[in-house]
PDB file of N, CA and C in Angstrom:
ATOM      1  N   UNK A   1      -4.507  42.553  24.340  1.00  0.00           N
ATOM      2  CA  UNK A   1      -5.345  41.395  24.217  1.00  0.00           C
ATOM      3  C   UNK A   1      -6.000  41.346  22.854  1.00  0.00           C
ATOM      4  N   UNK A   2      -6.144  42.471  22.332  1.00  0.00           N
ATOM      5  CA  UNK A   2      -7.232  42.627  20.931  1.00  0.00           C
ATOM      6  C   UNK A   2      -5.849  42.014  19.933  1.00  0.00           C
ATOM      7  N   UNK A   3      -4.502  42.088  20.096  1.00  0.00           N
ATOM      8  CA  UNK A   3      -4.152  41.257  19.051  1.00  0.00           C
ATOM      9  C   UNK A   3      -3.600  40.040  19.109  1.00  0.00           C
ATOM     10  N   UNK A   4      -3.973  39.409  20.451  1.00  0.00           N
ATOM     11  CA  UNK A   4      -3.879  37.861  20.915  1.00  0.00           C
ATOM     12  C   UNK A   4      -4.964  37.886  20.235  1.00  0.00           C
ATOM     13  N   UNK A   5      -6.214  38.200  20.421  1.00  0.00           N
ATOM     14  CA  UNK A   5      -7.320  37.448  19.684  1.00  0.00           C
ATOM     15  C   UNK A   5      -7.642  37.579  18.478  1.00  0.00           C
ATOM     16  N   UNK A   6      -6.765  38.425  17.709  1.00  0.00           N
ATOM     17  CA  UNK A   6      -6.801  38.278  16.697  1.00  0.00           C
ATOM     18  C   UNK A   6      -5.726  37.495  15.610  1.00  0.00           C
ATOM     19  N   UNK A   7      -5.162  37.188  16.166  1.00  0.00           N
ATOM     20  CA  UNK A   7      -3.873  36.095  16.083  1.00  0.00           C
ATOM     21  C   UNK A   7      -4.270  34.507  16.124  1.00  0.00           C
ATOM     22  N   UNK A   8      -5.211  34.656  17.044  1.00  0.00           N
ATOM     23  CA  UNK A   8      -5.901  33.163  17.583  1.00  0.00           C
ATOM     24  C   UNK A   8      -7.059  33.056  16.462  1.00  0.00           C
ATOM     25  N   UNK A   9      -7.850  34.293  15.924  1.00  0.00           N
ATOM     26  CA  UNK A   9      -8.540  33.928  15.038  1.00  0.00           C
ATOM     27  C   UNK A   9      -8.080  33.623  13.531  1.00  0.00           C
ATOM     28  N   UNK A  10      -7.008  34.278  13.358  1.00  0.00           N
ATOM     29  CA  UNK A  10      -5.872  33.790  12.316  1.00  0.00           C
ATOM     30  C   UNK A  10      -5.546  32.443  11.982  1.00  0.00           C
ATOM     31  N   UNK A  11      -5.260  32.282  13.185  1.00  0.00           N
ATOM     32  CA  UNK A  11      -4.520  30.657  13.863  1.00  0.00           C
ATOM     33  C   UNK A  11      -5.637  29.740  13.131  1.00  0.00           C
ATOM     34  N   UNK A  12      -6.875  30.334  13.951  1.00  0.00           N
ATOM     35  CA  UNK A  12      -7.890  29.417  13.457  1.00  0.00           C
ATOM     36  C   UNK A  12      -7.907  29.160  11.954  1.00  0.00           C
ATOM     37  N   UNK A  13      -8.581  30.659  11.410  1.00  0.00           N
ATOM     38  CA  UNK A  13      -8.686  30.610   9.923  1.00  0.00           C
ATOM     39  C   UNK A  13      -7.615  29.201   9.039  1.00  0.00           C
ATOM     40  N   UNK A  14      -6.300  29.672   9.298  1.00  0.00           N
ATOM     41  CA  UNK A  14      -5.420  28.758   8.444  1.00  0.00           C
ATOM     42  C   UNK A  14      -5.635  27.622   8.701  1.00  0.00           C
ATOM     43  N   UNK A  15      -5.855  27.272  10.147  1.00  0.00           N
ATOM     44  CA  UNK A  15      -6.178  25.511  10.083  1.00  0.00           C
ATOM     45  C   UNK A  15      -7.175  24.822   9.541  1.00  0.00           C
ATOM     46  N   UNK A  16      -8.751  25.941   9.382  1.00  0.00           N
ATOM     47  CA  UNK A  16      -9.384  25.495   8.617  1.00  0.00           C
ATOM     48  C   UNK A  16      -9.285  25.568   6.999  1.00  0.00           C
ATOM     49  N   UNK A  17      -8.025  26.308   6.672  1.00  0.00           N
ATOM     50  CA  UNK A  17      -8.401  26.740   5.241  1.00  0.00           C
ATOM     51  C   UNK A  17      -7.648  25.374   4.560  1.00  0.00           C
ATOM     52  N   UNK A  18      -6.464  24.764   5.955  1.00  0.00           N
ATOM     53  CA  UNK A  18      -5.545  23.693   5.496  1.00  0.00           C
ATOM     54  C   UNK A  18      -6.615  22.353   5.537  1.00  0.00           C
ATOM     55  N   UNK A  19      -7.542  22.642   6.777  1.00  0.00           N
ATOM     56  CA  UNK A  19      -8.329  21.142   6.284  1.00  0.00           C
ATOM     57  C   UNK A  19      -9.283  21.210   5.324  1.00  0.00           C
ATOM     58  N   UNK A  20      -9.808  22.405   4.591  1.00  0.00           N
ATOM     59  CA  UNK A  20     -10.703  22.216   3.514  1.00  0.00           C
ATOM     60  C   UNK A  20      -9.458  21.757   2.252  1.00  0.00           C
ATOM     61  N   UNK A  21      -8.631  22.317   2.124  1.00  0.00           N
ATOM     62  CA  UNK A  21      -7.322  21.772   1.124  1.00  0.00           C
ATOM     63  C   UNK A  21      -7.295  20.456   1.055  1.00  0.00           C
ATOM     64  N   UNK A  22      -6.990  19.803   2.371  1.00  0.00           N
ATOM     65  CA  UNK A  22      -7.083  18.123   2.414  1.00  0.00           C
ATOM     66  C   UNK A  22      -7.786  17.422   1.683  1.00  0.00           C
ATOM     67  N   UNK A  23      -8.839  17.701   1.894  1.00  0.00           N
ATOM     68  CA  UNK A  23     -10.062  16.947   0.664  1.00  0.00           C
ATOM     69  C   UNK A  23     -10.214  17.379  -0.836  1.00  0.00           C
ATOM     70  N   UNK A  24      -9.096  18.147  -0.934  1.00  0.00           N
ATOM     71  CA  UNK A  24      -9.445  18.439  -2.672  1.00  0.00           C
ATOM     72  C   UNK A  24      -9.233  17.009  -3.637  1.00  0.00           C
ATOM     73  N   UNK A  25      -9.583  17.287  -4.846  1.00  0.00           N
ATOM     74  CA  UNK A  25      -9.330  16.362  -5.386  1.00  0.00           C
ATOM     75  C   UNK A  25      -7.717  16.203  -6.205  1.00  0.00           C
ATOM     76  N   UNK A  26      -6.910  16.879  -6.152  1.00  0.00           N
ATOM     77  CA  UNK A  26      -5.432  17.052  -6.556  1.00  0.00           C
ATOM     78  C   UNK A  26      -4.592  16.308  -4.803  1.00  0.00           C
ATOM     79  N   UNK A  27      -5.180  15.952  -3.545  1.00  0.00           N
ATOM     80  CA  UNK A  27      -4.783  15.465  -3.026  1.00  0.00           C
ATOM     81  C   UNK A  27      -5.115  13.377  -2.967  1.00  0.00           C
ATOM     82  N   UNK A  28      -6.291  13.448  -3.769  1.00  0.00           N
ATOM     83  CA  UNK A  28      -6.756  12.285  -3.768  1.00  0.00           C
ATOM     84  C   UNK A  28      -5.686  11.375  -4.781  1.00  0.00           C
ATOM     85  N   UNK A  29      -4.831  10.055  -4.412  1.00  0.00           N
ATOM     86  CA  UNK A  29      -4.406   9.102  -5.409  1.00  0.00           C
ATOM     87  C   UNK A  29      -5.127   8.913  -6.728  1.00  0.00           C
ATOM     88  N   UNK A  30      -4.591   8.695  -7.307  1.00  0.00           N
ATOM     89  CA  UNK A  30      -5.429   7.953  -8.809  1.00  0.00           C
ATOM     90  C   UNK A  30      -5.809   6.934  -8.617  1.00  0.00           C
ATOM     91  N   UNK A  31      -5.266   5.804  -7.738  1.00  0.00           N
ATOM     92  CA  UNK A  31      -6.013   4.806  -7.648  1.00  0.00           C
ATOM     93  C   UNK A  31      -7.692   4.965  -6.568  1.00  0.00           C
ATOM     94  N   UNK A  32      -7.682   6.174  -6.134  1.00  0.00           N
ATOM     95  CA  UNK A  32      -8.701   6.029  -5.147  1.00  0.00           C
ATOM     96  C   UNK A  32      -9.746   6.757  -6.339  1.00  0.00           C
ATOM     97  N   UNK A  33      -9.811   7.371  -7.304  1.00  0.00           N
ATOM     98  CA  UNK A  33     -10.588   7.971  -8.449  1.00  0.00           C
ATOM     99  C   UNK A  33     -11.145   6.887  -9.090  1.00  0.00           C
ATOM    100  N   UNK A  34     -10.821   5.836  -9.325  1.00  0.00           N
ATOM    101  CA  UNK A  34     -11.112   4.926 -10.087  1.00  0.00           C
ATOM    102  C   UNK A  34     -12.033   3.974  -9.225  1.00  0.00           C
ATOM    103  N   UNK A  35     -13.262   3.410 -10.054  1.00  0.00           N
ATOM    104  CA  UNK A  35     -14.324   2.494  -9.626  1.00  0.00           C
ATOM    105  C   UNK A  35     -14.075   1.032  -9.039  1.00  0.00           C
ATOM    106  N   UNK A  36     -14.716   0.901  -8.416  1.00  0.00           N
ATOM    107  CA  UNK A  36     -14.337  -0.472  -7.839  1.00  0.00           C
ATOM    108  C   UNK A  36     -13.954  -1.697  -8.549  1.00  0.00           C
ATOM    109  N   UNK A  37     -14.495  -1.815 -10.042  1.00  0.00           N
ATOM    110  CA  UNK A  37     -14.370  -2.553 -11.088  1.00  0.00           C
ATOM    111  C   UNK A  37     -12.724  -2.339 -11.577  1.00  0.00           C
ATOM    112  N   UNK A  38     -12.512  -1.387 -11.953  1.00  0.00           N
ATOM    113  CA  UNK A  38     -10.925  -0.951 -11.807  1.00  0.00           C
ATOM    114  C   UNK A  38      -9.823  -1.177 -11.043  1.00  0.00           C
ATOM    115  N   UNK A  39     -10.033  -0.883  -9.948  1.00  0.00           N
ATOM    116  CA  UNK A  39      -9.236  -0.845  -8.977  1.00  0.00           C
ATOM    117  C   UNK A  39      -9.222  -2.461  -8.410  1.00  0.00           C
ATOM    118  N   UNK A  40     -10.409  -3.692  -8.924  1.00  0.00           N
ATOM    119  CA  UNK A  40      -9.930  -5.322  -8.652  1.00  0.00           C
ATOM    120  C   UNK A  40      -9.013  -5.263  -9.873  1.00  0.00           C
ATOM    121  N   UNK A  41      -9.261  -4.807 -11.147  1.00  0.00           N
ATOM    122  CA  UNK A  41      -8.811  -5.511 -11.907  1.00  0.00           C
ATOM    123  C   UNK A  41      -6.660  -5.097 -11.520  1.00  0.00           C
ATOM    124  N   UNK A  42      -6.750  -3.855 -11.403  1.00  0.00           N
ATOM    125  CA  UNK A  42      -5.530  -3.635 -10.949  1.00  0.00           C
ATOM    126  C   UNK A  42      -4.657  -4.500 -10.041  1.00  0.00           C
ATOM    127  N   UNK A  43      -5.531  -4.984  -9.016  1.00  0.00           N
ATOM    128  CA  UNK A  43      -5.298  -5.581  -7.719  1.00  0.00           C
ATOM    129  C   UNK A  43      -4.903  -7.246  -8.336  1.00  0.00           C
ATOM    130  N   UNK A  44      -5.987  -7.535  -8.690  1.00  0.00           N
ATOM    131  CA  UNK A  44      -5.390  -8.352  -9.294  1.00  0.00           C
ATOM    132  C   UNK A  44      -3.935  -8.542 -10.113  1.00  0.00           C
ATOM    133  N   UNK A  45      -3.763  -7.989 -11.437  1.00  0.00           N
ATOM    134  CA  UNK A  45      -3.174  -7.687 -12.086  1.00  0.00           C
ATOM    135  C   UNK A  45      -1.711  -7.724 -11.106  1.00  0.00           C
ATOM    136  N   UNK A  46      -2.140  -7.076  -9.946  1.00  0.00           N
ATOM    137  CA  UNK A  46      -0.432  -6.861  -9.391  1.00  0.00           C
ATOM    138  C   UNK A  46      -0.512  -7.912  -8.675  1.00  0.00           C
ATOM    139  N   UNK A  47      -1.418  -8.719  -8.319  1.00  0.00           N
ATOM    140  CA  UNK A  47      -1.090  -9.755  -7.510  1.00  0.00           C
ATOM    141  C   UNK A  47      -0.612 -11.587  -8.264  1.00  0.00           C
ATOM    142  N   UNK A  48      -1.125 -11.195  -9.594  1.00  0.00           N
ATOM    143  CA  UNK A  48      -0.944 -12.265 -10.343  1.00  0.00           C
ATOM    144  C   UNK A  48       0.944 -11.874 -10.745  1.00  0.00           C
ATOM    145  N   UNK A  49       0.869 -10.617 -11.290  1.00  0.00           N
ATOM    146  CA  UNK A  49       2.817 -10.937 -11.445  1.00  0.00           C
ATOM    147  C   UNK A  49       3.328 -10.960 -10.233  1.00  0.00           C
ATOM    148  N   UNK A  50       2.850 -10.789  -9.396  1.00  0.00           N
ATOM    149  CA  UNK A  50       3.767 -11.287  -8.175  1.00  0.00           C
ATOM    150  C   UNK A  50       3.785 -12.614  -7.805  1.00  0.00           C
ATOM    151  N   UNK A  51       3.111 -12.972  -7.978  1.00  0.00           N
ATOM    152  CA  UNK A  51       2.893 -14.578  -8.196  1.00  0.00           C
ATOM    153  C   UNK A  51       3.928 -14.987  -8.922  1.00  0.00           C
ATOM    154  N   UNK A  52       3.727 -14.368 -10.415  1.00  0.00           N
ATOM    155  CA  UNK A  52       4.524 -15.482 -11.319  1.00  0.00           C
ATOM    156  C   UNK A  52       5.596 -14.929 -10.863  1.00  0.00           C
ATOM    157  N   UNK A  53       6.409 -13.549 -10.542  1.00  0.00           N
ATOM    158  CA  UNK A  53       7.701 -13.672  -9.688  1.00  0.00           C
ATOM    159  C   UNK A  53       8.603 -13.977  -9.229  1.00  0.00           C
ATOM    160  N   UNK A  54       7.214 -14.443  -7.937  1.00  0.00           N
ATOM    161  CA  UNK A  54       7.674 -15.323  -6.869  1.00  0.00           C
ATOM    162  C   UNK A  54       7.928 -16.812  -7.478  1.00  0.00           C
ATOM    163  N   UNK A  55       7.251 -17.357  -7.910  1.00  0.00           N
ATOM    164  CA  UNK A  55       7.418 -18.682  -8.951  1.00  0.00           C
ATOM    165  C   UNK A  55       8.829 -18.742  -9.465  1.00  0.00           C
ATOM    166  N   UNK A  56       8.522 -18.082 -10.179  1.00  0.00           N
ATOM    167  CA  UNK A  56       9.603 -18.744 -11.002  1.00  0.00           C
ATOM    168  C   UNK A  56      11.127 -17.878  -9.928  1.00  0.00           C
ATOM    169  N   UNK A  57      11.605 -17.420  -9.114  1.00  0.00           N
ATOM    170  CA  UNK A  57      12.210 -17.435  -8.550  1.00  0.00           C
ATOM    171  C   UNK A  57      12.145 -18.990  -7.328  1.00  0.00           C
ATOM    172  N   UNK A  58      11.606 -18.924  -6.860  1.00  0.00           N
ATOM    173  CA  UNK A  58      11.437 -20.679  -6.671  1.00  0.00           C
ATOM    174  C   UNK A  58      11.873 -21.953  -7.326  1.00  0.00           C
ATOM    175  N   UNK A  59      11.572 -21.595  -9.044  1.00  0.00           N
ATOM    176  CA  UNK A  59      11.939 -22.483  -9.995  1.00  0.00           C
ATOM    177  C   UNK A  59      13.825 -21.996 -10.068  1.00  0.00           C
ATOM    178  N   UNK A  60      14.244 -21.117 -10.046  1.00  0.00           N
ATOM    179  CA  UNK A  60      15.372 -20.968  -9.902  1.00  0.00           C
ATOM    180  C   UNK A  60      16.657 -21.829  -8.940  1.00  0.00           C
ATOM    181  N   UNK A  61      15.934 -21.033  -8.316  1.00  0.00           N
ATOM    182  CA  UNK A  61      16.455 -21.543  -6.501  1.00  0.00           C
ATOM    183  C   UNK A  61      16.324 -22.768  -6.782  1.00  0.00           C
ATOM    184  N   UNK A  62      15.342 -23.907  -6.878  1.00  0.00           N
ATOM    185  CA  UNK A  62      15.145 -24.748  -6.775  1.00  0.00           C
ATOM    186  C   UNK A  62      15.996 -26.088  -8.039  1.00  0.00           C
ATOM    187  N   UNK A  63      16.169 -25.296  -9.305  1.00  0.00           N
ATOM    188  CA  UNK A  63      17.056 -25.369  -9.977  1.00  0.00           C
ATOM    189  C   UNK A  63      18.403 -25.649  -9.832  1.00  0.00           C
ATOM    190  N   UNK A  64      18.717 -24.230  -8.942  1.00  0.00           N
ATOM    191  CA  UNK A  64      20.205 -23.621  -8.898  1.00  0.00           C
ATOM    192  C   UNK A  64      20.227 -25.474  -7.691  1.00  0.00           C
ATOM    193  N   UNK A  65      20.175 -25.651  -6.737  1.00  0.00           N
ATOM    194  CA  UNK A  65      20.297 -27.034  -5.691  1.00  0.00           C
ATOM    195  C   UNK A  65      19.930 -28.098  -6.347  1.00  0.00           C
ATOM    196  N   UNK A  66      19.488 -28.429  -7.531  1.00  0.00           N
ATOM    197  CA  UNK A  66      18.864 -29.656  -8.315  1.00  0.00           C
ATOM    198  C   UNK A  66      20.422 -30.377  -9.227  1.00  0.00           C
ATOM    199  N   UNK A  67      21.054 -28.716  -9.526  1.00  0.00           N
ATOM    200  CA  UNK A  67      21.468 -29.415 -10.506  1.00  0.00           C
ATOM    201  C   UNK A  67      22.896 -28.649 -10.620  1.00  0.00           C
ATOM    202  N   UNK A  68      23.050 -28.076  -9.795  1.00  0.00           N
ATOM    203  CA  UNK A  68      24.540 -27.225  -9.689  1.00  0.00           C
ATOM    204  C   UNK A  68      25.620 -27.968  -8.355  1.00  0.00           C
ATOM    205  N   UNK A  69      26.438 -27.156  -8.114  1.00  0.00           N
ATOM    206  CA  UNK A  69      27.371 -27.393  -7.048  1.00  0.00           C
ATOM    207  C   UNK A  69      26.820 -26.295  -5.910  1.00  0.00           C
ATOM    208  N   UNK A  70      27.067 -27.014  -4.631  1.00  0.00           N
ATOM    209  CA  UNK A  70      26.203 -26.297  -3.351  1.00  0.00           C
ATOM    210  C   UNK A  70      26.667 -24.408  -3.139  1.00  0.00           C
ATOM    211  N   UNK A  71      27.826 -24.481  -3.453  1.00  0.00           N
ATOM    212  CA  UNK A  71      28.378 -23.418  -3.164  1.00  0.00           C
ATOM    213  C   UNK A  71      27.343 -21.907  -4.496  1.00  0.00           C
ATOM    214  N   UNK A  72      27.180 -22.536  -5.736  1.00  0.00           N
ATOM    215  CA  UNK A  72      26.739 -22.077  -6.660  1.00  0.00           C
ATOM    216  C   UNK A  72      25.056 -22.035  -6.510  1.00  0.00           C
ATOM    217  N   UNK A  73      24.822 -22.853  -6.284  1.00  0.00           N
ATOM    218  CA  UNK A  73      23.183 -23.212  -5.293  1.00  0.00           C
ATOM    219  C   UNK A  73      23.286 -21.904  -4.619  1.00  0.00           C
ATOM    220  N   UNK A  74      23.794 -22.284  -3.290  1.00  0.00           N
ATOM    221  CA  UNK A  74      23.658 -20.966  -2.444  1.00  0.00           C
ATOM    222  C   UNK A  74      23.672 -19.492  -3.126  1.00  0.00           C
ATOM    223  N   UNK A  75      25.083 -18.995  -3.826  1.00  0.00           N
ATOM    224  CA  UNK A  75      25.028 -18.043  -4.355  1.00  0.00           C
ATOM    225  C   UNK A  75      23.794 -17.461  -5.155  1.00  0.00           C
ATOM    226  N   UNK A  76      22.804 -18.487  -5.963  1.00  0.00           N
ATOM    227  CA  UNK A  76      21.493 -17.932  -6.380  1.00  0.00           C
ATOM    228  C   UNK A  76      20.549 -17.988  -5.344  1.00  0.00           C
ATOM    229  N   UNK A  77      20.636 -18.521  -4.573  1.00  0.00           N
ATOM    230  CA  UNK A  77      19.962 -18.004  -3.404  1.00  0.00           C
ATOM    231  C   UNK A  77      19.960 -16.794  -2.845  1.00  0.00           C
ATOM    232  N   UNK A  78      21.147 -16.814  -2.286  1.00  0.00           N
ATOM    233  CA  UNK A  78      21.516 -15.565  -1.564  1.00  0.00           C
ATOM    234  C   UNK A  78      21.034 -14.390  -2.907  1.00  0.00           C
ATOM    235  N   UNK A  79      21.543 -14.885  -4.141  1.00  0.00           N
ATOM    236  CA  UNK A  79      20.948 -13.770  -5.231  1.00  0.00           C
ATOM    237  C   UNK A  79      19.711 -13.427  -5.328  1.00  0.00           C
ATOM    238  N   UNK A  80      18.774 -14.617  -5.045  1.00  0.00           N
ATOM    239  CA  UNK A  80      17.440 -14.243  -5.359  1.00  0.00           C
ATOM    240  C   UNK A  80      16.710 -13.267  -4.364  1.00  0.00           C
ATOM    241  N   UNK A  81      17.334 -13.951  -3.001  1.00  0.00           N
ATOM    242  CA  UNK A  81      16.942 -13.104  -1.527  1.00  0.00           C
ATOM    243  C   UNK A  81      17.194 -11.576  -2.117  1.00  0.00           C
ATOM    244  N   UNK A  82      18.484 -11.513  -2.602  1.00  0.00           N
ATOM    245  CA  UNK A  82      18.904 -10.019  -2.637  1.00  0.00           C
ATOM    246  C   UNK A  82      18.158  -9.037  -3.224  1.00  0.00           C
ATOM    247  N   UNK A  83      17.780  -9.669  -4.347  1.00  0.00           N
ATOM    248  CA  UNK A  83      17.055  -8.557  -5.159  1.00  0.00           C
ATOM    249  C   UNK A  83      15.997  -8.228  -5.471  1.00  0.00           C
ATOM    250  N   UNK A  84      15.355  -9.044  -4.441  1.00  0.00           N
ATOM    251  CA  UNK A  84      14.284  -8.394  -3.385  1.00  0.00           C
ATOM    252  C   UNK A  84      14.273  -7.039  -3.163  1.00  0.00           C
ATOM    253  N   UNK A  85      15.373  -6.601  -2.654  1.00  0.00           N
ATOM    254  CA  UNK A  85      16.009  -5.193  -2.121  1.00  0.00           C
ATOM    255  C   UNK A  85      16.080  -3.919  -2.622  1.00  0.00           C
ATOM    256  N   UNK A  86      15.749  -3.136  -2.755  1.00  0.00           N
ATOM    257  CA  UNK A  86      16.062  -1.808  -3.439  1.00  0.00           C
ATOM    258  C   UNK A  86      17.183  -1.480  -3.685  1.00  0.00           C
TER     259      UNK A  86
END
């Protein structure tokens, strides 16, 4: 029994030594280090080129059916959908 319980206090030890680890700061993102002032302007920043992106893929698409043949239309469609994709 004396080395069940000392096995169990082992047990213990490491789980606490793994949750004081958790909170270090080499586990924290870079974006979570940075001030709130930072981290809009970022937010922003990624939300505005996604915008223009998305736009002007719209202007494409919308292009490609304005002023092409349907079959060629579609194909930038289906292109634009695609590469979306990884």
């Amino acid at each position: 029994e004396g080395s069940k319980a000392n096995t169990k206090t082992e047990d213990v030890e490491v789980a606490e030594a793994a949750a004081d680890k958790s909170f270090e700061d080499d586990d924290v993102s870079p974006f979570a280090k940075k001030n709130f002032s930072e981290q809009a302007r970022l937010i922003f920043a990624i939300c505005f080129g996604d915008f223009m992106h998305n736009l002007c893929d719209g202007f494409f698409v919308g292009a490609g059916f304005a002023g092409c043949s349907d079959s060629v239309a579609w194909g930038i469609a289906i292109g634009t959908i695609l590469h979306e994709f990884p």
